[in-house]
N, C-alpha and C. Protein backbone atom coordinates (compact mmCIF):
# COMPACT_ATOMS: atom_id res chain seq x y z
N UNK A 1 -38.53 9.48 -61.24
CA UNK A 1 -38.62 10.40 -60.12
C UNK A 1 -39.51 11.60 -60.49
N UNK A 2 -39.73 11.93 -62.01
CA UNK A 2 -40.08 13.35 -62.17
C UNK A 2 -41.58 12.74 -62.27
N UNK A 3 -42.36 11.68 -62.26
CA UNK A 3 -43.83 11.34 -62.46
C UNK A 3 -43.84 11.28 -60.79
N UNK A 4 -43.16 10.73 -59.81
CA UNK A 4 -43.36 10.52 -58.49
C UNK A 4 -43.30 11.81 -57.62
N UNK A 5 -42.32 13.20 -58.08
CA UNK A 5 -42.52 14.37 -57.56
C UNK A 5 -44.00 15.09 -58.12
N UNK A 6 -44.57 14.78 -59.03
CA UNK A 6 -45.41 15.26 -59.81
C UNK A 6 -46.61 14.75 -58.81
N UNK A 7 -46.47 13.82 -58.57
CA UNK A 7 -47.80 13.39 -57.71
C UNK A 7 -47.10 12.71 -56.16
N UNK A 8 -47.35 13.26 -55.15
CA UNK A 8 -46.52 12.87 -54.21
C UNK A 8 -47.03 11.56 -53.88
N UNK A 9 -48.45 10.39 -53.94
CA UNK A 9 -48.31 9.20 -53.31
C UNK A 9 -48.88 8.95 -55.04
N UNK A 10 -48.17 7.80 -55.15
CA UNK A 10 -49.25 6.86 -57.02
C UNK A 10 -49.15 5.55 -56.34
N UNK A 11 -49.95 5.20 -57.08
CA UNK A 11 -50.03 3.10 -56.97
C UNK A 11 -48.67 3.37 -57.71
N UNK A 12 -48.03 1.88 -57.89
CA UNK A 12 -47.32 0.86 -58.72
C UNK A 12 -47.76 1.14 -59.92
N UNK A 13 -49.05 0.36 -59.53
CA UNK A 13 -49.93 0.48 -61.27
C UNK A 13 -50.16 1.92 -61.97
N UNK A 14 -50.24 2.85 -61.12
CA UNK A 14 -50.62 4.59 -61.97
C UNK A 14 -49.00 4.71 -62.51
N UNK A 15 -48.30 4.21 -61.40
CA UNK A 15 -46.76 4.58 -62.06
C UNK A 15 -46.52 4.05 -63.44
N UNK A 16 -46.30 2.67 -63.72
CA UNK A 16 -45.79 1.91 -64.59
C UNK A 16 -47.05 2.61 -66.05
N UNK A 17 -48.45 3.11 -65.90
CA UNK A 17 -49.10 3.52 -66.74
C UNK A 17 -48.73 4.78 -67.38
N UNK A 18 -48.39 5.38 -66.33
CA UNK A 18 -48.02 6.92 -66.91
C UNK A 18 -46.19 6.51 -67.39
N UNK A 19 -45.44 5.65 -66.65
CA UNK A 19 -44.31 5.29 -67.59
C UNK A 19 -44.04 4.50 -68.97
N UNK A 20 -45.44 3.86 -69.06
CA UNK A 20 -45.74 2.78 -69.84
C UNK A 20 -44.56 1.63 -70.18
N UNK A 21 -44.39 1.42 -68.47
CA UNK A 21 -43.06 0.12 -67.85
C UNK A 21 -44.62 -1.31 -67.86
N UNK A 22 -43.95 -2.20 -67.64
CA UNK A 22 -44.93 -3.21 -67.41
C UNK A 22 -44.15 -3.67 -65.80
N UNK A 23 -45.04 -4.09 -64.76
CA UNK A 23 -45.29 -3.45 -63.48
C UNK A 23 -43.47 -4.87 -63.63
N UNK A 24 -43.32 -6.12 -64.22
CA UNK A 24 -41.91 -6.67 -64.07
C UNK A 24 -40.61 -5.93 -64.08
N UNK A 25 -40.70 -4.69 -65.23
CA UNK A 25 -39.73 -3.85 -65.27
C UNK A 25 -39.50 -2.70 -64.02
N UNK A 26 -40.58 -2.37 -63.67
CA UNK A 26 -40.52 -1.64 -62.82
C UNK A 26 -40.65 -2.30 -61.27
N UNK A 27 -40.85 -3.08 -60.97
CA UNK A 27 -40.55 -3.76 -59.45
C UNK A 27 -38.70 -4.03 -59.02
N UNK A 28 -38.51 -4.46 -60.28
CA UNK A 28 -36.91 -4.20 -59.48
C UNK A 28 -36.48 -2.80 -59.43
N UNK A 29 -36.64 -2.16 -59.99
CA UNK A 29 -36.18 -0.71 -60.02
C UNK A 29 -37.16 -0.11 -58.87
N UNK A 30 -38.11 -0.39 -58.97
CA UNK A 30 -38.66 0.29 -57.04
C UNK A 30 -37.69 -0.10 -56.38
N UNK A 31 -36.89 -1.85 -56.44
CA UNK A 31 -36.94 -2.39 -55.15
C UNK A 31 -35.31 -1.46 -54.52
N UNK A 32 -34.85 -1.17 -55.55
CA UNK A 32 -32.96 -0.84 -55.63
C UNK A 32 -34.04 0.90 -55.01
N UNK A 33 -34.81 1.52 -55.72
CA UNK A 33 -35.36 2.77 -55.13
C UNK A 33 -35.25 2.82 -53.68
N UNK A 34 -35.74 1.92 -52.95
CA UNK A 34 -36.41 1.93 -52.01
C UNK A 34 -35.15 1.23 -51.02
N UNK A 35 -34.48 0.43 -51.12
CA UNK A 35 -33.34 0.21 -50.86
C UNK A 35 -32.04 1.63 -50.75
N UNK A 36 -32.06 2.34 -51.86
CA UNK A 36 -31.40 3.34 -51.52
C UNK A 36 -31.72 4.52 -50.57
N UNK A 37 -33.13 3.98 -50.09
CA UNK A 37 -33.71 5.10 -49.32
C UNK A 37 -34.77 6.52 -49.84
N UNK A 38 -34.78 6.06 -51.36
CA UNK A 38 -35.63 7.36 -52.28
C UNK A 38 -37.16 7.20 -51.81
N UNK A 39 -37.57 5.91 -51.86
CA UNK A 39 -39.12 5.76 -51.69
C UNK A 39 -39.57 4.87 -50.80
N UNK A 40 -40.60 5.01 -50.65
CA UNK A 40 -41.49 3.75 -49.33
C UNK A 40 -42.51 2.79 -50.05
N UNK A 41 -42.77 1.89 -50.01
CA UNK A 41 -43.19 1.37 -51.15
C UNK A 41 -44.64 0.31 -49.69
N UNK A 42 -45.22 1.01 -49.36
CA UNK A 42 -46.61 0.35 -48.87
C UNK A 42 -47.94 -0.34 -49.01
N UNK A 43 -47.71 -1.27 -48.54
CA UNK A 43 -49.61 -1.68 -49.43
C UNK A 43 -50.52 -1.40 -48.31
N UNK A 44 -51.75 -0.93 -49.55
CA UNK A 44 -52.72 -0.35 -48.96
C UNK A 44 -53.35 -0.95 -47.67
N UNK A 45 -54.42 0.07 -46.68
CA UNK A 45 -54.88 -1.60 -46.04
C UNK A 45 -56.55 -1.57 -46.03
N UNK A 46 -56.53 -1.33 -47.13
CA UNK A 46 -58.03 -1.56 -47.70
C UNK A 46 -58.30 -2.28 -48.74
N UNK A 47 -57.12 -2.03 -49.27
CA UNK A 47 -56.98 -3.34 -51.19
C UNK A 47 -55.33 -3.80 -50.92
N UNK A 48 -55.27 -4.50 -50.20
CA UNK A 48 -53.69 -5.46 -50.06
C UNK A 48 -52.66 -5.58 -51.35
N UNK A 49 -53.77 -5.79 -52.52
CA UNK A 49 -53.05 -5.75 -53.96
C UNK A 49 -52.50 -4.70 -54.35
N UNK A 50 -52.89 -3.19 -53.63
CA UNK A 50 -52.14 -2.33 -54.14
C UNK A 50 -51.06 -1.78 -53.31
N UNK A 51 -49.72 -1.15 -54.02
CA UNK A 51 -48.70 -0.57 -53.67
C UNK A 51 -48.92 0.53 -53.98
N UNK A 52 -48.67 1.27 -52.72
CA UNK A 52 -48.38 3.23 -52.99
C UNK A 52 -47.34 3.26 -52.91
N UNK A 53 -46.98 4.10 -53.70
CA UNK A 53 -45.13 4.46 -53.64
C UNK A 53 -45.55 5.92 -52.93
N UNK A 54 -43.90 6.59 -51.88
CA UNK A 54 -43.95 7.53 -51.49
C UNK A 54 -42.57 8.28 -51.27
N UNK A 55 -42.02 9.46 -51.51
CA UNK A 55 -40.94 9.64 -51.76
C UNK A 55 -40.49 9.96 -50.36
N UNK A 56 -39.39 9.52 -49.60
CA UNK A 56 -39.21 10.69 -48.79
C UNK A 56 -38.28 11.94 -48.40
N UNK A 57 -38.38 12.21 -47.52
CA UNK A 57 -38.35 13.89 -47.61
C UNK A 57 -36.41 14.17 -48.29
N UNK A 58 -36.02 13.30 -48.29
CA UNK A 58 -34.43 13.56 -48.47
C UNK A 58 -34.76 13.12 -50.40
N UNK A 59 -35.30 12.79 -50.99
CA UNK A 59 -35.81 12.69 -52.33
C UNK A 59 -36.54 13.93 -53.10
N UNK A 60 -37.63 14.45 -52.03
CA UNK A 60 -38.35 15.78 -52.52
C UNK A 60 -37.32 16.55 -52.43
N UNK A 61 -36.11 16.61 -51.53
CA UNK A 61 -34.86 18.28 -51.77
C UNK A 61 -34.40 18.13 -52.86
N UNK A 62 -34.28 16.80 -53.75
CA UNK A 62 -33.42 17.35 -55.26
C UNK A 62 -34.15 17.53 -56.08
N UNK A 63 -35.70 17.93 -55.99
CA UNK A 63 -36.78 18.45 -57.01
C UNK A 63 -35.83 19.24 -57.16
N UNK A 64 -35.60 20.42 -56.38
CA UNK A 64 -35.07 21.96 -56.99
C UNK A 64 -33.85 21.56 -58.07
N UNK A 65 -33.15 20.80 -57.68
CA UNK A 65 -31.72 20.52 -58.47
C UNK A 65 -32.31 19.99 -59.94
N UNK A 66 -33.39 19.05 -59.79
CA UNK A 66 -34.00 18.01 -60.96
C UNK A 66 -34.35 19.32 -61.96
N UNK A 67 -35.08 20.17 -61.50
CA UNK A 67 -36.02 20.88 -62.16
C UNK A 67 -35.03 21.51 -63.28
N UNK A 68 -33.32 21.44 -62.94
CA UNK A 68 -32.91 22.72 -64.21
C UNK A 68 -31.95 21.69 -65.35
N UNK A 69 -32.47 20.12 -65.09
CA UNK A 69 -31.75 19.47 -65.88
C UNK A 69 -32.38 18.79 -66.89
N UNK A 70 -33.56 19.46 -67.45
CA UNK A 70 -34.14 19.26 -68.73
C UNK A 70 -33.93 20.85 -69.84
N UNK A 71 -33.84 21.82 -68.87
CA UNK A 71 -33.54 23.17 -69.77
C UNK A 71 -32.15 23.20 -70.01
N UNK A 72 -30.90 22.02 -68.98
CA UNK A 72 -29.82 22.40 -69.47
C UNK A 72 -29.46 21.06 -70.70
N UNK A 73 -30.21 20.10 -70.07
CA UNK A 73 -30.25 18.96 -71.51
C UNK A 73 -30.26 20.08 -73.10
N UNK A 74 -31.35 20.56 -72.96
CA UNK A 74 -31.63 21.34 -74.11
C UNK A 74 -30.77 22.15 -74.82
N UNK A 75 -30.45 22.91 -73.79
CA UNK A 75 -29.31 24.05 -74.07
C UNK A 75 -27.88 23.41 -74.30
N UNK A 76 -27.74 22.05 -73.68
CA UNK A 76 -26.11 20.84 -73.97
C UNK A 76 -26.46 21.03 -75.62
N UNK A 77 -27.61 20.66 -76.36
CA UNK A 77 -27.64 19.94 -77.42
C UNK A 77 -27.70 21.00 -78.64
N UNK A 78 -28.41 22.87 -78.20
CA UNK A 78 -28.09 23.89 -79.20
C UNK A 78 -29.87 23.87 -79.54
N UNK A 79 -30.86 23.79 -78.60
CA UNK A 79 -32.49 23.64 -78.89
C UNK A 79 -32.57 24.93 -77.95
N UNK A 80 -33.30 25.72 -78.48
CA UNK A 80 -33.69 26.88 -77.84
C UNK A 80 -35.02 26.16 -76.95
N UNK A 81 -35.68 27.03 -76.17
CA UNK A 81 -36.82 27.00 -75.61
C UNK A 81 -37.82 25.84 -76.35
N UNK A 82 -38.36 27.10 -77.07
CA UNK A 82 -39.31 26.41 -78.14
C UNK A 82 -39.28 25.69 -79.01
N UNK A 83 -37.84 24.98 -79.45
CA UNK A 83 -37.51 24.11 -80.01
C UNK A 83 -37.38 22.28 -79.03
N UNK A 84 -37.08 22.89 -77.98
CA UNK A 84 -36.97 21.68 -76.88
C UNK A 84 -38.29 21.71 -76.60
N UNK A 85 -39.45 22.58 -76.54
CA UNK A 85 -40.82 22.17 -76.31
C UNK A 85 -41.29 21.33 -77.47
N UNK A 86 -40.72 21.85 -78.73
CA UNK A 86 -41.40 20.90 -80.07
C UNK A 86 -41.22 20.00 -80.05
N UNK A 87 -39.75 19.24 -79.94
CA UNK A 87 -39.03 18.36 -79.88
C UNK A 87 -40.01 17.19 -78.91
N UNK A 88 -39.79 17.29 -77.30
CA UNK A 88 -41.13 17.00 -76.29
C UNK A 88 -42.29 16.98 -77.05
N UNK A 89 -43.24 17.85 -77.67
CA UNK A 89 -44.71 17.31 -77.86
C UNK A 89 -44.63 16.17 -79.46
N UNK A 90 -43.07 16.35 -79.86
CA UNK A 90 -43.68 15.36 -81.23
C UNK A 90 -42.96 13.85 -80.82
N UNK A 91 -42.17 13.95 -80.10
CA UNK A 91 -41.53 12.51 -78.92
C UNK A 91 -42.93 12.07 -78.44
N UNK A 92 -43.69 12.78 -77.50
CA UNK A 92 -45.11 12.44 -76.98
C UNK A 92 -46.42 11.90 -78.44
N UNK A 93 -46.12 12.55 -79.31
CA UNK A 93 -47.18 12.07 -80.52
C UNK A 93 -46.46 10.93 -80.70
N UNK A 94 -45.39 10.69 -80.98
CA UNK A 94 -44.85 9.54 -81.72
C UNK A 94 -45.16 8.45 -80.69
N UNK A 95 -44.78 8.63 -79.56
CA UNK A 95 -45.41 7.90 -78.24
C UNK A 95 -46.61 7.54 -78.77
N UNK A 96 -47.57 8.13 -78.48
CA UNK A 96 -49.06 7.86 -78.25
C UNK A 96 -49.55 7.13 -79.55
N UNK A 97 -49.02 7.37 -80.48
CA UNK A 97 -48.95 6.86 -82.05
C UNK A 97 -48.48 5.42 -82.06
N UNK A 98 -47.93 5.15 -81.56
CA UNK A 98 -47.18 3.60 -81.27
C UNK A 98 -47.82 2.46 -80.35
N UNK A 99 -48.33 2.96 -79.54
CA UNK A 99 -49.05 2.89 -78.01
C UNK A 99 -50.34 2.25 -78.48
N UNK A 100 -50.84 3.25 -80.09
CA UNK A 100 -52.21 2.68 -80.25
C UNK A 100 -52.10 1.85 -81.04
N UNK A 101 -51.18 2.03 -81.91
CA UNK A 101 -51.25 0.83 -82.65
C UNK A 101 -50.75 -0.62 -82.51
């Protein structure tokens, strides 16, 4: 949800890239999404192959709620600020480190 508030319409494919899901893992989990009413899941009608996902408007109201449950993750576990930012950019190296190899 927090890559789909971040950009209000993505393909399938921008999604599963920036999640680095492979598009099998992530089609059932759209489909239960979209079923619960979180997203709209449309194909284009210029390239048929692609799916835009789109949130709607009863999904964008718990941005505000979403937004304070990574500073209170932090603060559950005893990581100050700048320790939960370190924590995040060396999770993301170790990511990208794995990814390439």
């Amino acid at each position: 949800m927090l890559v789909l508030w971040e950009q209000d319409q993505i393909s399938v494919r921008d999604l599963g890239a920036a999640l680095r899901l492979e598009s099998s893992t992530l089609s059932p989990l759209l489909k239960r999404l979209e079923a619960a009413g979180h997203v709209r899941r449309e194909r284009r009608s210029d390239d048929e192959r692609t799916v835009t996902l789109t949130l709607t408007p009863a999904r964008l109201a718990l941005r505000d709620r979403a937004c304070a449950v990574p500073l209170a993750m932090g603060e559950a576990m005893g990581l100050t600020e700048e320790q939960d930012s370190t924590v995040k950019e060396l999770l993301r190296l170790l990511t990208d480190n794995v990814s390439r190899s």
